[in-house]
Protein backbone atom coordinates (compact mmCIF):
# COMPACT_ATOMS: atom_id res chain seq x y z
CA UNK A 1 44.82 -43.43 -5.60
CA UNK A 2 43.35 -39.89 -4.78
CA UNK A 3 39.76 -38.72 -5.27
CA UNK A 4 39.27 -39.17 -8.43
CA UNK A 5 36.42 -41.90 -9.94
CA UNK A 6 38.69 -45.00 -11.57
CA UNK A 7 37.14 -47.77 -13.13
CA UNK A 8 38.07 -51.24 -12.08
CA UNK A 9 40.60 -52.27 -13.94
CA UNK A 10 42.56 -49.56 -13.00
CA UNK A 11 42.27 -50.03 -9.42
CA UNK A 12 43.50 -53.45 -9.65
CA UNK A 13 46.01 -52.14 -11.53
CA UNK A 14 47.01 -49.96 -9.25
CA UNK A 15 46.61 -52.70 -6.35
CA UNK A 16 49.04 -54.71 -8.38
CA UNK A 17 51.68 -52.06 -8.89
CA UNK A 18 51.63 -50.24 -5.48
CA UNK A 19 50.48 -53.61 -3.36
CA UNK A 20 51.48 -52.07 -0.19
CA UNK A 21 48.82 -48.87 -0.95
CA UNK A 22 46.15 -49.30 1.46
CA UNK A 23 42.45 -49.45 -0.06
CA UNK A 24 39.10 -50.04 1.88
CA UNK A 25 35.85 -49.98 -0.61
CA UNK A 26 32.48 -49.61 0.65
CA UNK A 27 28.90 -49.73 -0.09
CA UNK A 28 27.72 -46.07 0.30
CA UNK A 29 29.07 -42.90 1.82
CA UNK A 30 28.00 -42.78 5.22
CA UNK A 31 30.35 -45.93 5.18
CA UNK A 32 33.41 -43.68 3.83
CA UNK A 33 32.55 -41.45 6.65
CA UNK A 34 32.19 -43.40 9.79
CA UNK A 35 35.16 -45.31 8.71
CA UNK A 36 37.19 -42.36 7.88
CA UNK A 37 36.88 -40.67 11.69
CA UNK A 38 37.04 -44.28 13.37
CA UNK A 39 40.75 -44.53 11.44
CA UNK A 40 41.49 -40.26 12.54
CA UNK A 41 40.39 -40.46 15.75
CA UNK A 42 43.55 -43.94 15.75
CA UNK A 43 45.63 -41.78 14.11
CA UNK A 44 45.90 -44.20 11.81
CA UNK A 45 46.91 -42.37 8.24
CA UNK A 46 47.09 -43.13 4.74
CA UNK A 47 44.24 -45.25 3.79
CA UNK A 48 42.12 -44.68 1.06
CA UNK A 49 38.20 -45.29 1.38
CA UNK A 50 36.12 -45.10 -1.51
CA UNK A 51 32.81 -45.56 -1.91
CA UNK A 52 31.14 -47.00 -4.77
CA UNK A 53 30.29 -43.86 -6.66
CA UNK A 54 33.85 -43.53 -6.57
CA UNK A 55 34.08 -46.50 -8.73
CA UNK A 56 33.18 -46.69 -12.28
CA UNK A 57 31.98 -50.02 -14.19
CA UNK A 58 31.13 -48.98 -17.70
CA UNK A 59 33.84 -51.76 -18.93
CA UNK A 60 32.26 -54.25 -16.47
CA UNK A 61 28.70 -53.78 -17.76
CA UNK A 62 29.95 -54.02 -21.61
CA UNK A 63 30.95 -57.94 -20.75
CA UNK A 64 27.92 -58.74 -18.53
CA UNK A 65 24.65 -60.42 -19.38
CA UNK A 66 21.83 -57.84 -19.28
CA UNK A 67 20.59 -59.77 -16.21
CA UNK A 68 23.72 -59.28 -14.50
CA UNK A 69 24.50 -55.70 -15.57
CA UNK A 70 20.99 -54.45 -14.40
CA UNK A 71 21.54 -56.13 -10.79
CA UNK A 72 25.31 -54.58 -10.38
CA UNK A 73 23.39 -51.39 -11.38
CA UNK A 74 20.74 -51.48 -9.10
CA UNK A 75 22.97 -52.72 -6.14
CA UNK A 76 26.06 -50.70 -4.45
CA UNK A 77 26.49 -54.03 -2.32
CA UNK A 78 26.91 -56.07 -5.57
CA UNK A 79 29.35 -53.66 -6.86
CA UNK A 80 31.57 -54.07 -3.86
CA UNK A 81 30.93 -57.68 -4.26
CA UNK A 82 31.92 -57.67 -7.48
CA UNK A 83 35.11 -55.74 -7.21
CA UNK A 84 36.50 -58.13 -4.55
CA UNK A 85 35.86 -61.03 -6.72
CA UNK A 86 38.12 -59.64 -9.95
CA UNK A 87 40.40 -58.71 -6.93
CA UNK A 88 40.96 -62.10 -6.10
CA UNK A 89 40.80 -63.65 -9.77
CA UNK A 90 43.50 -60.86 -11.21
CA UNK A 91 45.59 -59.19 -8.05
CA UNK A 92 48.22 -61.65 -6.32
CA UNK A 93 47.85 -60.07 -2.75
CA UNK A 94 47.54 -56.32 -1.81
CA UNK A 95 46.31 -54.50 1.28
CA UNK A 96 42.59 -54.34 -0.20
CA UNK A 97 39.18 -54.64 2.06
CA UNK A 98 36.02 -54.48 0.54
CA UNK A 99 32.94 -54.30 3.09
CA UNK A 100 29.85 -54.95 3.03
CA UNK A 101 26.32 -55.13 5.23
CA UNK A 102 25.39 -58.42 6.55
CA UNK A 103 22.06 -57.49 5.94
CA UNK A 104 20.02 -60.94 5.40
CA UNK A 105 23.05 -62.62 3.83
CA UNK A 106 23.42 -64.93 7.03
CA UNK A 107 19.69 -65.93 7.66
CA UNK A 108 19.51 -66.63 4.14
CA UNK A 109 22.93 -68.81 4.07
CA UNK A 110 24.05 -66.97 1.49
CA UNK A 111 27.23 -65.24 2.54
CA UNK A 112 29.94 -64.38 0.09
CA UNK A 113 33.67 -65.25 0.91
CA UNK A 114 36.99 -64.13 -0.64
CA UNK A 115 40.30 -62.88 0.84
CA UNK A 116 39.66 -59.22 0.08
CA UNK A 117 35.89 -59.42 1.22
CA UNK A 118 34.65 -58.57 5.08
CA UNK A 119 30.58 -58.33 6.15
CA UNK A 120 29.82 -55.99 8.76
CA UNK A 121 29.53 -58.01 12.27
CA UNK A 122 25.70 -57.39 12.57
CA UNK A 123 23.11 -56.42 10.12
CA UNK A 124 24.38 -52.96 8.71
CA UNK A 125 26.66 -50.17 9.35
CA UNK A 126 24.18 -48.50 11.69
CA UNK A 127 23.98 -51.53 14.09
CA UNK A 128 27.13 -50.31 15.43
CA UNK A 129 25.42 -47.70 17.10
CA UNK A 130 22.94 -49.49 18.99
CA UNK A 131 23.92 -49.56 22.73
CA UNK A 132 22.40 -48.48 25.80
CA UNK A 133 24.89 -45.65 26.44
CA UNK A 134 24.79 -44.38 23.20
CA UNK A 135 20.92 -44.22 23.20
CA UNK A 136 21.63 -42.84 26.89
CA UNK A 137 23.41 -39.81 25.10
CA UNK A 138 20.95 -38.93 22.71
CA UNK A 139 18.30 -38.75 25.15
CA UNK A 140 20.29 -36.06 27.04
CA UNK A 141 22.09 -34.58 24.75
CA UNK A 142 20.47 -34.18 21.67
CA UNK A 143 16.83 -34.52 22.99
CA UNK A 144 17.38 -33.29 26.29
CA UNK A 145 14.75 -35.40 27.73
CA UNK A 146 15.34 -35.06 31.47
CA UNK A 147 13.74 -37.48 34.92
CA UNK A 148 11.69 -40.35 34.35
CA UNK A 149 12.98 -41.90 30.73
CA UNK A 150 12.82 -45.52 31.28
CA UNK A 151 15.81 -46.01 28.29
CA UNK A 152 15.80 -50.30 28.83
CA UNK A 153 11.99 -50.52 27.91
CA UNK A 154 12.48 -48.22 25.78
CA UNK A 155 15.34 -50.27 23.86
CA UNK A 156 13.02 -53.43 24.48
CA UNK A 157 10.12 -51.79 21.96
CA UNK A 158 12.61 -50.83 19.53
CA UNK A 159 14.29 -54.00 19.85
CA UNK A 160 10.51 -55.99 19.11
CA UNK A 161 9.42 -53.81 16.31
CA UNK A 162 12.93 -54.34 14.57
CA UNK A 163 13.10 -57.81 15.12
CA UNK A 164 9.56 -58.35 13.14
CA UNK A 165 9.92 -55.97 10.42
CA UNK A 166 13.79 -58.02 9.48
CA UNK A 167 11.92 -60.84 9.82
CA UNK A 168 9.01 -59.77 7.93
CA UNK A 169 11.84 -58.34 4.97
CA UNK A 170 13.36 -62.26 5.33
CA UNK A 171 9.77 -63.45 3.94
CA UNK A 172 9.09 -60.59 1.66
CA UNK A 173 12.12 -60.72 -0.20
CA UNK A 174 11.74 -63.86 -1.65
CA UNK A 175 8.64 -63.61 -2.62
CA UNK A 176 9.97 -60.29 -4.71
CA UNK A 177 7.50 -58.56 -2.76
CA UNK A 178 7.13 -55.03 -1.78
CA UNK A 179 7.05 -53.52 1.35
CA UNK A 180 4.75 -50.43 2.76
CA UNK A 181 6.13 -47.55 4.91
CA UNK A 182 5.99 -48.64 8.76
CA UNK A 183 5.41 -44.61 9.57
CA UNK A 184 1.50 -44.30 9.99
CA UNK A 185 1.60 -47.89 11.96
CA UNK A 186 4.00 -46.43 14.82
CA UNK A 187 2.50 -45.55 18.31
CA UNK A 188 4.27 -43.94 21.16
CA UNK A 189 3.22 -44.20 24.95
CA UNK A 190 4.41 -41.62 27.14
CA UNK A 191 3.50 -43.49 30.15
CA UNK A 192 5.51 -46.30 29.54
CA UNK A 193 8.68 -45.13 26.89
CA UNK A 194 7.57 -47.97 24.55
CA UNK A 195 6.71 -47.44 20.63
CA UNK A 196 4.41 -50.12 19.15
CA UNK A 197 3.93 -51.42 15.89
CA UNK A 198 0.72 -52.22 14.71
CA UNK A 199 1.80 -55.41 13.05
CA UNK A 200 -1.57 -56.57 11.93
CA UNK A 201 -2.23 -53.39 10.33
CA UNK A 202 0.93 -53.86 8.66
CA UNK A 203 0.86 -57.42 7.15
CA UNK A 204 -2.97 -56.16 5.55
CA UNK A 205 -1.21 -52.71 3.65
CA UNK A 206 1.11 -55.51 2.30
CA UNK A 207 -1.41 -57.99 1.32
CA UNK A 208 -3.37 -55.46 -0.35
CA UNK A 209 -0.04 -53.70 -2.08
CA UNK A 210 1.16 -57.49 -3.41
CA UNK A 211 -1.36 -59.66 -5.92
CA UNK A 212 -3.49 -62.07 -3.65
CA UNK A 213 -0.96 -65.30 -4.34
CA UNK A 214 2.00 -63.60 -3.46
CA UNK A 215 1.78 -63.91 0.23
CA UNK A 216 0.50 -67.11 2.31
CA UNK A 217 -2.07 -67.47 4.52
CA UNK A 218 0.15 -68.03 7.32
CA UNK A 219 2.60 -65.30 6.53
CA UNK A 220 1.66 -63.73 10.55
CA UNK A 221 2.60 -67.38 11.76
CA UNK A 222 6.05 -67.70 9.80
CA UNK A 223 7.29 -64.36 11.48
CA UNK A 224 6.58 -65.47 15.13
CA UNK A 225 7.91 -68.93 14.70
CA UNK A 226 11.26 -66.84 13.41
CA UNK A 227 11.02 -63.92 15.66
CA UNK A 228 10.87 -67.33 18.73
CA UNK A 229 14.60 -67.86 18.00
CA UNK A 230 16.65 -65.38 19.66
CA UNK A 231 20.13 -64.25 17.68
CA UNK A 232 22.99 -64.48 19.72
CA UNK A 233 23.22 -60.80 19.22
CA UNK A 234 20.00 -58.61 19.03
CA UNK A 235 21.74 -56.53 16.11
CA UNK A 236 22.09 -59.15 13.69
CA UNK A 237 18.52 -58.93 13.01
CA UNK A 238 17.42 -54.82 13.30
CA UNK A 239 17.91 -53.19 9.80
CA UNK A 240 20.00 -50.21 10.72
CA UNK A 241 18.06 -47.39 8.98
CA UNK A 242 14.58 -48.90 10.38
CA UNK A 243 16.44 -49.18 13.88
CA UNK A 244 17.55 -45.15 13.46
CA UNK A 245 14.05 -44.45 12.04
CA UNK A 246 11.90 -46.39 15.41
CA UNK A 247 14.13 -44.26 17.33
CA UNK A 248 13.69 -40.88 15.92
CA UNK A 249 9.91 -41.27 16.10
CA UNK A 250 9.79 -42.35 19.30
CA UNK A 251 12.22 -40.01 20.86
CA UNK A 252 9.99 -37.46 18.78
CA UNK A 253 7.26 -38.05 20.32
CA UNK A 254 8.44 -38.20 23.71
CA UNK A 255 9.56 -34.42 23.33
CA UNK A 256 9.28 -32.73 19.89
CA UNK A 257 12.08 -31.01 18.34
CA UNK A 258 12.51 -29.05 15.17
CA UNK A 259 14.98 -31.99 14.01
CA UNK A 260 14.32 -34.14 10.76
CA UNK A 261 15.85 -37.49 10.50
CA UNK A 262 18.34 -37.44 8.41
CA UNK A 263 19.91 -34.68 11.18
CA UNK A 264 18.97 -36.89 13.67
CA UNK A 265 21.10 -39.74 12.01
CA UNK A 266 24.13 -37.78 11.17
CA UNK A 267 24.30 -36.74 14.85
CA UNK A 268 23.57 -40.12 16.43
CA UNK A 269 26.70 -40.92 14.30
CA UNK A 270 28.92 -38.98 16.90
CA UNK A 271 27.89 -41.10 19.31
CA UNK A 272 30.36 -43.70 17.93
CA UNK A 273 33.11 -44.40 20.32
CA UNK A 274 36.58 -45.40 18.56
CA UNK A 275 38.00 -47.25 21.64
CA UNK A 276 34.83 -49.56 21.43
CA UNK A 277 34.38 -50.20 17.54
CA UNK A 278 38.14 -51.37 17.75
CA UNK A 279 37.10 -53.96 19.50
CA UNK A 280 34.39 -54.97 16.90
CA UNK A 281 36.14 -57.95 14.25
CA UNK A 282 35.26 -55.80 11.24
CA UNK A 283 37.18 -52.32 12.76
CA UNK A 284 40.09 -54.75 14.38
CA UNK A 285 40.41 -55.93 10.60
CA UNK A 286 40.72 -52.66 9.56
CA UNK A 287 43.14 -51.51 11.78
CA UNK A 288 45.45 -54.29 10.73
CA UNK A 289 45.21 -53.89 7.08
């Protein structure tokens, strides 16, 4: 397949002629990239990653309910879903892997499976790139922030402010409630590296942006009782766009740049060692396609 956009059932039709063609589909295109230099920088050639925009489902949405076409619509994760399913129903074995972010999938028990189908080991995409000597690197390098940085406390804020707002997204979405922007409740202390959270704060924008039923009276309670069992990995529960967006500010306000965050991101991507993602179950996956 080249770069052209192919609906889907001519890429299983292709996956069916050519079944030794290599294919990985993902969610967005930040995926396509960090995926495409982790399989350069291997030297590993001619795989094909697409992301979803690279995928049409006109046909698909003509057989759906209008329940089901408006969710695959909305939702580049249920496309990818999706495509792996009809994969599995319609294509008998091809070198196809179609990833996905963990997101809340596993606190929720609600993970899909299928042959062709692979989550991300922790939360999202950008959870790969939390670790102390990446962090380590963008203080230097990109901030130049130079003596006293004390990086683990640091990392311990972010790591506290993450861990209650997936929490707080594990009871909101439920509830189909909606969520406020976490920028005008961030604090940074210079004295001790740490950003804070004004949680309280928080939970009352939320309150007042949902109807009164929508959220309990002991919505505060249900996040610490949650937020008392540690994961066996820290990552599984920071959203990786929050986790980028705690560290920009906070790094920000340590010593301002003339960065936004979206350049922040697509540097911090860099960071990404090859030798160490290989030895991540998603990447090792990948390299054995």
């Amino acid at each position: 397949m080249n770069d052209i956009k192919r609906n889907v059932s001519e890429i299983l039709a292709i996956c069916e002629l050519e079944p030794e063609m290599k294919n990985i589909f993902v969610e967005g295109w930040t995926d396509k990239v960090v995926i495409d230099r982790f399989l350069n920088k291997e030297h590993l050639y001619g795989v094909n990653v697409y992301p979803m925009d690279m995928v049409g489902f006109d046909e698909e949405y003509m057989t759906m309910t209008e329940q089901k076409c408006a969710r695959l619509k909305s939702c580049n994760k249920e496309k990818v879903v999706y495509l792996a399913s009809k994969a599995e129903e319609k294509v008998d074995g091809c070198r196809m892997l179609c990833i996905i972010d963990r997101d809340w999938d596993t606190l929720f028990s609600k993970e899909s499976n299928g042959r062709y189908l692979a989550y991300t080991d922790y939360n999202s995409m950008e959870s790969y790139l939390y670790r102390e000597e990446y962090i380590q690197e963008v203080v230097l390098n990109i901030f130049r922030i130079m003596g006293n940085f004390d990086v683990k406390a640091f990392m311990a804020s972010v790591e506290h402010i993450c861990r209650f707002l997936f929490h707080l997204h594990g009871l909101l979405i439920p509830l189909n409630a909606k969520m406020v922007d976490i920028d005008k409740n961030l604090t940074y202390d210079r004295q001790t590296n740490c950003c804070k959270l004004d949680e309280g704060k928080l939970i009352v924008k939320i309150i007042q942006k949902n109807t009164k039923n929508t959220i309990p009276a002991n919505f505060p309670n249900q996040i610490r009782e949650r937020m008392n069992m540690l994961p066996a990995d820290i990552r599984m529960e920071m959203v990786g766009h929050e986790m980028v967006k705690v560290l920009f500010y906070g790094l920000r306000k340590h010593k301002n740049v003339s960065m936004q965050e979206e350049d922040f991101a697509n540097a911090y991507w860099l960071c990404l060692d090859s030798c160490v993602l290989k030895e991540e179950p998603l990447f090792h996956r990948i390299l054995t396609l």
